[in-house]
PDB file of N, CA and C in Angstrom:
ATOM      1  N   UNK A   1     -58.886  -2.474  66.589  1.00  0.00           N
ATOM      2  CA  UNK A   1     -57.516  -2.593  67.073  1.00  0.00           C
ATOM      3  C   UNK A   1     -56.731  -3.484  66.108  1.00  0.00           C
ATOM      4  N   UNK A   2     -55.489  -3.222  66.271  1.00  0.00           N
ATOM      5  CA  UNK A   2     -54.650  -3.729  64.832  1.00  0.00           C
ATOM      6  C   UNK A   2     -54.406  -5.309  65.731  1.00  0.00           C
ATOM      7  N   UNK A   3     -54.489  -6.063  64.912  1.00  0.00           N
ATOM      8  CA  UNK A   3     -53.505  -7.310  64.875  1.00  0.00           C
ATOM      9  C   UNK A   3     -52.077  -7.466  66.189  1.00  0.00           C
ATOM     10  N   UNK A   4     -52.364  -8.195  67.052  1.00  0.00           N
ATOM     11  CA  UNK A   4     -51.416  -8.563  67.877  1.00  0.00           C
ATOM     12  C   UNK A   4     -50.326  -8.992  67.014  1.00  0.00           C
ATOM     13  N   UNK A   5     -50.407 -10.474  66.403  1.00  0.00           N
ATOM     14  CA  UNK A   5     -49.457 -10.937  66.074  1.00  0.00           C
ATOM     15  C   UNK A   5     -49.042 -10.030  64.607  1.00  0.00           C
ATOM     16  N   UNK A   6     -49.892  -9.513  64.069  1.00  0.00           N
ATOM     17  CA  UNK A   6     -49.369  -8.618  62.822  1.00  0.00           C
ATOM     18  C   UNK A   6     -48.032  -7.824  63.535  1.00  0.00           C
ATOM     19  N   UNK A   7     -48.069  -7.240  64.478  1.00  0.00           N
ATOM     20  CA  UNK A   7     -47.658  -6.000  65.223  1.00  0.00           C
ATOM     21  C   UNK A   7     -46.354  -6.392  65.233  1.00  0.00           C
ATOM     22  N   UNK A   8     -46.482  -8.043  66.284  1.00  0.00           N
ATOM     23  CA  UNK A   8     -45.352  -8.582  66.978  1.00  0.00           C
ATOM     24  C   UNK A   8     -44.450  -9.044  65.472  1.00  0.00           C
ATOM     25  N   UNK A   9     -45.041  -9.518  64.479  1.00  0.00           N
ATOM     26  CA  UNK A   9     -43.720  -9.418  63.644  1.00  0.00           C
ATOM     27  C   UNK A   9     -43.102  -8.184  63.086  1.00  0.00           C
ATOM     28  N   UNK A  10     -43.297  -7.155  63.070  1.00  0.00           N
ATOM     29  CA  UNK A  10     -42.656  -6.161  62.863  1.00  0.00           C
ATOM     30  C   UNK A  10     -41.421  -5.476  63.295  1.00  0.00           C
ATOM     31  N   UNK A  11     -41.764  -5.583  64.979  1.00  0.00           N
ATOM     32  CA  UNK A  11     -40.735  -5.201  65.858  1.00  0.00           C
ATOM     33  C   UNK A  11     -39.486  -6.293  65.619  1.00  0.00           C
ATOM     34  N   UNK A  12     -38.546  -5.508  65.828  1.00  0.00           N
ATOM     35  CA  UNK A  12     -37.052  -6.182  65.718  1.00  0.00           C
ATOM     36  C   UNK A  12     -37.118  -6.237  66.957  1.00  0.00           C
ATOM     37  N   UNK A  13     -36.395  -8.148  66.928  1.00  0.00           N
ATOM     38  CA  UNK A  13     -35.836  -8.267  68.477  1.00  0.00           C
ATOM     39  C   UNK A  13     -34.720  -7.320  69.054  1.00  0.00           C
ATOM     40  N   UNK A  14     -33.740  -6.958  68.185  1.00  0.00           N
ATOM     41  CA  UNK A  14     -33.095  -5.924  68.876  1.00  0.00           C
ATOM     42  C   UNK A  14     -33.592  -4.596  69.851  1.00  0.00           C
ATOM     43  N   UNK A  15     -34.993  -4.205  68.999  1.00  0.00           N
ATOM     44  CA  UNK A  15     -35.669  -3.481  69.763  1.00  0.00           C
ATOM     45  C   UNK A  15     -36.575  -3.328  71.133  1.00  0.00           C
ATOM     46  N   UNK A  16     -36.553  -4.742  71.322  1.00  0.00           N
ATOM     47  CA  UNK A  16     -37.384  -5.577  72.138  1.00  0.00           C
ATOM     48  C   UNK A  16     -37.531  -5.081  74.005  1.00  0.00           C
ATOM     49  N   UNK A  17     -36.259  -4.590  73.948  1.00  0.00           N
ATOM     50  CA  UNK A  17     -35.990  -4.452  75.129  1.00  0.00           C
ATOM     51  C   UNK A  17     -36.538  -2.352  75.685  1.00  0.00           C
ATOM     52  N   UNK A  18     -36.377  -2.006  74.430  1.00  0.00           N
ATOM     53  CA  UNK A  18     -36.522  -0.877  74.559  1.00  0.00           C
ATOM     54  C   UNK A  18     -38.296  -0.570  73.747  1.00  0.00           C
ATOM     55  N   UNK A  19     -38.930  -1.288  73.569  1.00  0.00           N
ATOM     56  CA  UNK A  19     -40.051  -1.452  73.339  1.00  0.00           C
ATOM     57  C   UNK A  19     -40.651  -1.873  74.804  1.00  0.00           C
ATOM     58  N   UNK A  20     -40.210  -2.744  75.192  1.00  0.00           N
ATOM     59  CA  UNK A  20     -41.215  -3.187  76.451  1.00  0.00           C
ATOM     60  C   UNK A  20     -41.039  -2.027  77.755  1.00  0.00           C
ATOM     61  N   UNK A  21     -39.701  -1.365  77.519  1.00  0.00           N
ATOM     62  CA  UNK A  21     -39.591  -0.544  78.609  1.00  0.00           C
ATOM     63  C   UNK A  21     -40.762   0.778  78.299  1.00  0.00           C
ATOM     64  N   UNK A  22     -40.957   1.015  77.007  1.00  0.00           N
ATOM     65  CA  UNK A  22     -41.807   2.031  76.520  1.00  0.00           C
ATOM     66  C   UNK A  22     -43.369   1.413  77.054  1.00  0.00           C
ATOM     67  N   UNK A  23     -43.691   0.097  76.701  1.00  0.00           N
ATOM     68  CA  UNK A  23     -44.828   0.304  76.661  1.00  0.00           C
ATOM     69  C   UNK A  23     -45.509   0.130  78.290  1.00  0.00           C
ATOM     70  N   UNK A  24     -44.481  -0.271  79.143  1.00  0.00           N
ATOM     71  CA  UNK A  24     -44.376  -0.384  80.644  1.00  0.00           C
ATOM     72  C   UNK A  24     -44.892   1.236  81.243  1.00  0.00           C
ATOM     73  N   UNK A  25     -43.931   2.255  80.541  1.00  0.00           N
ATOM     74  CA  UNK A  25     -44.125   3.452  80.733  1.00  0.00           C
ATOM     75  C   UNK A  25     -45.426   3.881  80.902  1.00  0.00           C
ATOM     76  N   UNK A  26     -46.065   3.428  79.551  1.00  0.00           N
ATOM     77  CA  UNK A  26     -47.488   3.371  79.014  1.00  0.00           C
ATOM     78  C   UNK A  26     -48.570   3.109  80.081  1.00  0.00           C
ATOM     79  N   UNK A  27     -48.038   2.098  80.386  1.00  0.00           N
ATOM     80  CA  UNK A  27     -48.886   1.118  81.150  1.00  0.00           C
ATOM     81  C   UNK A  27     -48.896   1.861  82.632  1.00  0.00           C
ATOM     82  N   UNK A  28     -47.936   2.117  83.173  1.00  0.00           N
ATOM     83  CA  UNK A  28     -48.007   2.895  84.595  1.00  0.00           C
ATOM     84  C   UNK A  28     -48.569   4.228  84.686  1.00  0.00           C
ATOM     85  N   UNK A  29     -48.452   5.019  83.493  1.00  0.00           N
ATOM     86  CA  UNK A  29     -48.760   6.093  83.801  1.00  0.00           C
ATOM     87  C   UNK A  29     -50.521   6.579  83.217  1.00  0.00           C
ATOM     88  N   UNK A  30     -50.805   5.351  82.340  1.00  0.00           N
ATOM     89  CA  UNK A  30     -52.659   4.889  82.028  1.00  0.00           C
ATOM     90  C   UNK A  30     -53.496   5.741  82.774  1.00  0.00           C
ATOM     91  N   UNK A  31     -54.233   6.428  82.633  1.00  0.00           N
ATOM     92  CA  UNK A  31     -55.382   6.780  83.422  1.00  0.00           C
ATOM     93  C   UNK A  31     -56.590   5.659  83.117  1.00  0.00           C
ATOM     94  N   UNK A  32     -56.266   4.410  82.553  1.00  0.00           N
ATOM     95  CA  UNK A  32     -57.195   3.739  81.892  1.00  0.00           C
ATOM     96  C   UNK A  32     -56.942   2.231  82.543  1.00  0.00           C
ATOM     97  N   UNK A  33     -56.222   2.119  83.862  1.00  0.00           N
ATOM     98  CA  UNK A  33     -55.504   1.173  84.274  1.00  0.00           C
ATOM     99  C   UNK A  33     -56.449   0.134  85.093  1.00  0.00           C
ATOM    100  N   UNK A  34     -57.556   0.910  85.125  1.00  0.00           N
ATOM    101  CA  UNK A  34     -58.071   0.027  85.917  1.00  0.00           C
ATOM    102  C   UNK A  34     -59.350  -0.617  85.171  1.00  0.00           C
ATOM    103  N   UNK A  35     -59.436  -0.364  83.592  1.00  0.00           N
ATOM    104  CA  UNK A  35     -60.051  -1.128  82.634  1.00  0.00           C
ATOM    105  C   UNK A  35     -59.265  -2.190  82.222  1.00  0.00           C
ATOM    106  N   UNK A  36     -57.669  -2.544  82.977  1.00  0.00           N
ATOM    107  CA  UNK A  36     -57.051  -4.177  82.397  1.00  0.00           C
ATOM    108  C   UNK A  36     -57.840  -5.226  83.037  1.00  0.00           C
ATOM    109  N   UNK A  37     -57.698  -5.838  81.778  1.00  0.00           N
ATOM    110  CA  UNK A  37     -58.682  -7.116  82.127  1.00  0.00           C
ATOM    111  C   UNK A  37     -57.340  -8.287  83.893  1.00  0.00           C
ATOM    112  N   UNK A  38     -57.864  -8.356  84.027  1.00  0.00           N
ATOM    113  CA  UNK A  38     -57.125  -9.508  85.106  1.00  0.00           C
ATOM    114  C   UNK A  38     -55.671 -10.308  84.960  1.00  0.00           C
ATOM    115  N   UNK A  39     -56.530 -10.766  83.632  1.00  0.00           N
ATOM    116  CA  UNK A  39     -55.477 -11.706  83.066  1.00  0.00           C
ATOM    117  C   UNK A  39     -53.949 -11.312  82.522  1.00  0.00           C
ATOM    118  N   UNK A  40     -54.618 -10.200  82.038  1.00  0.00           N
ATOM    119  CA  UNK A  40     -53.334  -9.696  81.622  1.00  0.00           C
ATOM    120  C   UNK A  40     -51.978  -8.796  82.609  1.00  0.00           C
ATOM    121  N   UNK A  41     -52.905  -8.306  83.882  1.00  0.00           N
ATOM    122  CA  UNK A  41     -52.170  -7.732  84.638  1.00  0.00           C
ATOM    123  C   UNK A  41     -51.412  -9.108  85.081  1.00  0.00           C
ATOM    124  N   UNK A  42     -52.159  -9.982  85.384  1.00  0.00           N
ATOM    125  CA  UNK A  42     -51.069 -11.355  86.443  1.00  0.00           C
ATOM    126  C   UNK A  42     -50.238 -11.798  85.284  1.00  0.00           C
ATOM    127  N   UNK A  43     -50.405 -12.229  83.791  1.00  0.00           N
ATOM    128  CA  UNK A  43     -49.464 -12.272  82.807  1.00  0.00           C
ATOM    129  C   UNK A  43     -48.403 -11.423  83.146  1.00  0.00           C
ATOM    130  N   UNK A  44     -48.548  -9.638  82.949  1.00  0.00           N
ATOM    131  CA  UNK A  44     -47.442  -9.311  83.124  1.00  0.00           C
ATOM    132  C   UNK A  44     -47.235  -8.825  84.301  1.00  0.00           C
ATOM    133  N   UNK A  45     -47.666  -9.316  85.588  1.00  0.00           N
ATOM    134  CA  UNK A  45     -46.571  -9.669  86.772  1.00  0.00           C
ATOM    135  C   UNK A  45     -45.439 -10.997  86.875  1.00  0.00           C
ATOM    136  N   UNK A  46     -46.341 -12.197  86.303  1.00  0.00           N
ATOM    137  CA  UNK A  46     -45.805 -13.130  85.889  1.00  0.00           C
ATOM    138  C   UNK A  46     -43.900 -12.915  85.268  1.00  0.00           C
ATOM    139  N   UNK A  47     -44.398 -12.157  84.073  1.00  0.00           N
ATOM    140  CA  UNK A  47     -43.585 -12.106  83.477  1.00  0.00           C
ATOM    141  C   UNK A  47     -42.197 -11.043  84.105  1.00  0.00           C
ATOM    142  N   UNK A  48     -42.654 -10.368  84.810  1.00  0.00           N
ATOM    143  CA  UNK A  48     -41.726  -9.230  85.236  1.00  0.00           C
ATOM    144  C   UNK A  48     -41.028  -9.597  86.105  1.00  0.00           C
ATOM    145  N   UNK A  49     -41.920 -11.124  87.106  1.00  0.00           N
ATOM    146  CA  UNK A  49     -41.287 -11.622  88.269  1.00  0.00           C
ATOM    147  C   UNK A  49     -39.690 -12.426  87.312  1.00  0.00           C
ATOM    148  N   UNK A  50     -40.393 -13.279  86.352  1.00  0.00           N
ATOM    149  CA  UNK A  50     -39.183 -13.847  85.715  1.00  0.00           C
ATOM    150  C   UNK A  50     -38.335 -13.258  84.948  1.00  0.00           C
ATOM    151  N   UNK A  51     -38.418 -12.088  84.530  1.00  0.00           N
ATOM    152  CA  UNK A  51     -37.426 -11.083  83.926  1.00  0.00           C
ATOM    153  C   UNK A  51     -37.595 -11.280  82.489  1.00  0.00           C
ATOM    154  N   UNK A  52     -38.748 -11.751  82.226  1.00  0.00           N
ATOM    155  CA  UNK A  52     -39.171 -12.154  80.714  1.00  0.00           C
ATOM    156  C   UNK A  52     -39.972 -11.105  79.813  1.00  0.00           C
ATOM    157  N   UNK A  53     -40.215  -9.899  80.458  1.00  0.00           N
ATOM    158  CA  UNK A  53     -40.634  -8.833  79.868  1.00  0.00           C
ATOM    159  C   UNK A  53     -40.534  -8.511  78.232  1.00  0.00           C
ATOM    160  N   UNK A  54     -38.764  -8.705  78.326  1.00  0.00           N
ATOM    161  CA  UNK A  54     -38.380  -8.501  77.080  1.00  0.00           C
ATOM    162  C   UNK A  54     -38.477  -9.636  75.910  1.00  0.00           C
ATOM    163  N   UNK A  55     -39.016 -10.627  76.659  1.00  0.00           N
ATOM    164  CA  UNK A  55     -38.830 -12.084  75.277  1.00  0.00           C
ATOM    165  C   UNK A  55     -40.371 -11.813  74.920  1.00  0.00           C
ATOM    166  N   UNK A  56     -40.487 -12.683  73.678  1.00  0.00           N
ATOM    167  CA  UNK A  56     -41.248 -12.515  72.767  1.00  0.00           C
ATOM    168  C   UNK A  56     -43.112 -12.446  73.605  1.00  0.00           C
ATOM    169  N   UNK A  57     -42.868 -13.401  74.575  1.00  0.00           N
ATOM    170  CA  UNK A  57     -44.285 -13.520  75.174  1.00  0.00           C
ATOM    171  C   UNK A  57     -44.883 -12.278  75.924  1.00  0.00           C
ATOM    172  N   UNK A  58     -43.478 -12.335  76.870  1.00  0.00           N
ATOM    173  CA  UNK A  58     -43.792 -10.738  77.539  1.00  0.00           C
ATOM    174  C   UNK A  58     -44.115  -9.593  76.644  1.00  0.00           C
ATOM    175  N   UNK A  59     -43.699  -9.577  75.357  1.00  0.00           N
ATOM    176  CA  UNK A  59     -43.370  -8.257  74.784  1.00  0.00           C
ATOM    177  C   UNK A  59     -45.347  -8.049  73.969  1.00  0.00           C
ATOM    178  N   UNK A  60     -45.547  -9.903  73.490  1.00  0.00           N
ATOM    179  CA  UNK A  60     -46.673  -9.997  73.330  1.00  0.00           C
ATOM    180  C   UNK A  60     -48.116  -9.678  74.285  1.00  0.00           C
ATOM    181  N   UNK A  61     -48.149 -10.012  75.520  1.00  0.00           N
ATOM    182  CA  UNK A  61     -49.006  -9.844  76.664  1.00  0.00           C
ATOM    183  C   UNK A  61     -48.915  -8.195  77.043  1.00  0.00           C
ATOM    184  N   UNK A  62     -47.572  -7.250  77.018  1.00  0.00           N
ATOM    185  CA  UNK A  62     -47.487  -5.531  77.017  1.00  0.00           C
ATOM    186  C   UNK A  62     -48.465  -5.391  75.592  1.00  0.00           C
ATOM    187  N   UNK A  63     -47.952  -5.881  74.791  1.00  0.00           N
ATOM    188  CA  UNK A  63     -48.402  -5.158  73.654  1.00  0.00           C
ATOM    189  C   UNK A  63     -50.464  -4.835  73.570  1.00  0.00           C
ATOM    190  N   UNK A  64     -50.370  -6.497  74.136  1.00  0.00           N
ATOM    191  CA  UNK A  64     -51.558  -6.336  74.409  1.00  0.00           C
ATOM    192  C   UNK A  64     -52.729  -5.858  75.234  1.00  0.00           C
ATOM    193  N   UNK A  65     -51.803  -5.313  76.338  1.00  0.00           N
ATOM    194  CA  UNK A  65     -52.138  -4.690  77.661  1.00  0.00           C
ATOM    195  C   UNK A  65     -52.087  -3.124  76.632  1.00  0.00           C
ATOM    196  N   UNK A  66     -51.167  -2.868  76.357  1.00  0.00           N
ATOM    197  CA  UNK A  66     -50.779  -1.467  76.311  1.00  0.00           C
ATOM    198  C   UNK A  66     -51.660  -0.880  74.627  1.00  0.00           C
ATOM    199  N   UNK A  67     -52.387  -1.603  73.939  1.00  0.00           N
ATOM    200  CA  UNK A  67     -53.198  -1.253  72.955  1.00  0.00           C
ATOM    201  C   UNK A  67     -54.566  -1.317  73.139  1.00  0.00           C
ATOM    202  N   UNK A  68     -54.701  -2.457  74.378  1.00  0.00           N
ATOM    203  CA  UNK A  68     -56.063  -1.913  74.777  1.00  0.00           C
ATOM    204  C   UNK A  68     -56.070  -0.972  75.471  1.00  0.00           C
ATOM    205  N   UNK A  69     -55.604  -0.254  76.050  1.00  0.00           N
ATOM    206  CA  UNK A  69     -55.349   0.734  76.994  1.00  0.00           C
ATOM    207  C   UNK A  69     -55.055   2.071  76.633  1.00  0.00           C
ATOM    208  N   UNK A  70     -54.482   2.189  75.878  1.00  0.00           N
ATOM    209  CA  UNK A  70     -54.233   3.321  75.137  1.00  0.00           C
ATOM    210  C   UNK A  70     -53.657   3.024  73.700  1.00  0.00           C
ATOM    211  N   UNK A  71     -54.264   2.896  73.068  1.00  0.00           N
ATOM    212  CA  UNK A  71     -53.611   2.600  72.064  1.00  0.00           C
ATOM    213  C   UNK A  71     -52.705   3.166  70.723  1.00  0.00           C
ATOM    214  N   UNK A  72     -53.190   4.658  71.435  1.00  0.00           N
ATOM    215  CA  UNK A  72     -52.805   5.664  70.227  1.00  0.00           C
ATOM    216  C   UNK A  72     -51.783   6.125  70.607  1.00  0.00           C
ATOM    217  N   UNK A  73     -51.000   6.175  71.962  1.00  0.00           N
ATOM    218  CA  UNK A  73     -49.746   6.054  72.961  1.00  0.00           C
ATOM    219  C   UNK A  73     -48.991   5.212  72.423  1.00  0.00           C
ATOM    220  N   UNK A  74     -49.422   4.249  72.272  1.00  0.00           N
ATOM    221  CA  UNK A  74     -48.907   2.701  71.938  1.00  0.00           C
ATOM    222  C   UNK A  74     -48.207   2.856  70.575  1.00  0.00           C
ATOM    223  N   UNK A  75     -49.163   3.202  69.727  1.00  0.00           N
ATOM    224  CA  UNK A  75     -48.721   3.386  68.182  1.00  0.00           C
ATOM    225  C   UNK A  75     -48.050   4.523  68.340  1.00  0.00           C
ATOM    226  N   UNK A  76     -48.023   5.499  68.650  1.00  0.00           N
ATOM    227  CA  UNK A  76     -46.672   6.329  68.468  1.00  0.00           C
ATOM    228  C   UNK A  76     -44.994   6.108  68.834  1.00  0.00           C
ATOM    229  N   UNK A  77     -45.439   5.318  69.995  1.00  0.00           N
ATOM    230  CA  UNK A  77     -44.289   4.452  70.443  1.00  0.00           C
ATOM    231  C   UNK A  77     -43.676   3.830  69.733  1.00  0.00           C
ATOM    232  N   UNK A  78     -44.293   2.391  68.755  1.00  0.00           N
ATOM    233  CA  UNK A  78     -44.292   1.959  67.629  1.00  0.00           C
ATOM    234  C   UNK A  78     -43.393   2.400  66.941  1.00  0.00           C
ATOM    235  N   UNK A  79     -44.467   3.792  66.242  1.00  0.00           N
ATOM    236  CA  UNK A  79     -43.463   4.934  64.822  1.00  0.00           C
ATOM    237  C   UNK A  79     -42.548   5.220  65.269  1.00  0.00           C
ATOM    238  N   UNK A  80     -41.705   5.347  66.427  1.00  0.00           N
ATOM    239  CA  UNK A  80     -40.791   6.224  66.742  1.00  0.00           C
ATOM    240  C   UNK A  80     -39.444   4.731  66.700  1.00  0.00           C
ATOM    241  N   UNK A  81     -40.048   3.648  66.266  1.00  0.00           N
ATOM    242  CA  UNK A  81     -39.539   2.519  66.010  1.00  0.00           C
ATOM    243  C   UNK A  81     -39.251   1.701  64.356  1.00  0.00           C
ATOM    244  N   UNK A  82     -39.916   2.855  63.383  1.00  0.00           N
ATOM    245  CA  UNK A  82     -39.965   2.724  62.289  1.00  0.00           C
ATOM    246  C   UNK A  82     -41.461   1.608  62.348  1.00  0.00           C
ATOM    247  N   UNK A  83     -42.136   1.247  62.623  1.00  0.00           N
ATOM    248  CA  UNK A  83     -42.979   0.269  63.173  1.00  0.00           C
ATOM    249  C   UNK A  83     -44.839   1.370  62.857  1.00  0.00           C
ATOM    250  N   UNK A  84     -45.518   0.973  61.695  1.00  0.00           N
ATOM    251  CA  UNK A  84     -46.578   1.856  61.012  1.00  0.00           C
ATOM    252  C   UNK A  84     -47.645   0.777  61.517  1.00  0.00           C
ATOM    253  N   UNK A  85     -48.352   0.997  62.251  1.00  0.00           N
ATOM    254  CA  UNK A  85     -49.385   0.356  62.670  1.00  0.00           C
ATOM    255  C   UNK A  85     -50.925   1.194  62.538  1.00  0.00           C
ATOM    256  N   UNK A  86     -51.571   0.317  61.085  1.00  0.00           N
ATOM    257  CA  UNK A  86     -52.802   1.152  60.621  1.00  0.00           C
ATOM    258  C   UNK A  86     -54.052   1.074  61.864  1.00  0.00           C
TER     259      UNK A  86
END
């Protein structure tokens, strides 16, 4: 799996908002949903309760939810962001 923080500098904050809504998508519609580790689901309830989805942490904790999970979903999402994740 590629680099979290490699990933997270790539994305433009402008994009940020429309990245997390993608990888949310990701994330709900998983047939793989019930391989998230714990932590990361209460992270991003955490985060969704505070509306922080879109800032850098939230966007970090999806990213990381949503590449273990599917990850090849994930990276297309990415490309369609100019965003090449080997």
């Amino acid at each position: 799996m590629a680099d979290i923080n490699d990933i997270m500098k790539k994305i433009p904050q402008d994009s940020f908002e429309e990245v997390s809504e993608g990888m949310v998508k990701i994330l709900l519609g998983s047939k793989n949903a019930e391989k998230m580790p714990e932590r990361l689901a209460k992270a991003i309830l955490r985060y969704f309760q505070k509306d922080q989805l879109t800032l850098p942490e939230g966007i970090r904790t999806l990213l990381e939810a949503s590449m273990s999970l599917e990850e090849e979903k994930t990276k297309d999402l990415l490309q369609d962001f100019g965003i090449k994740i080997l």
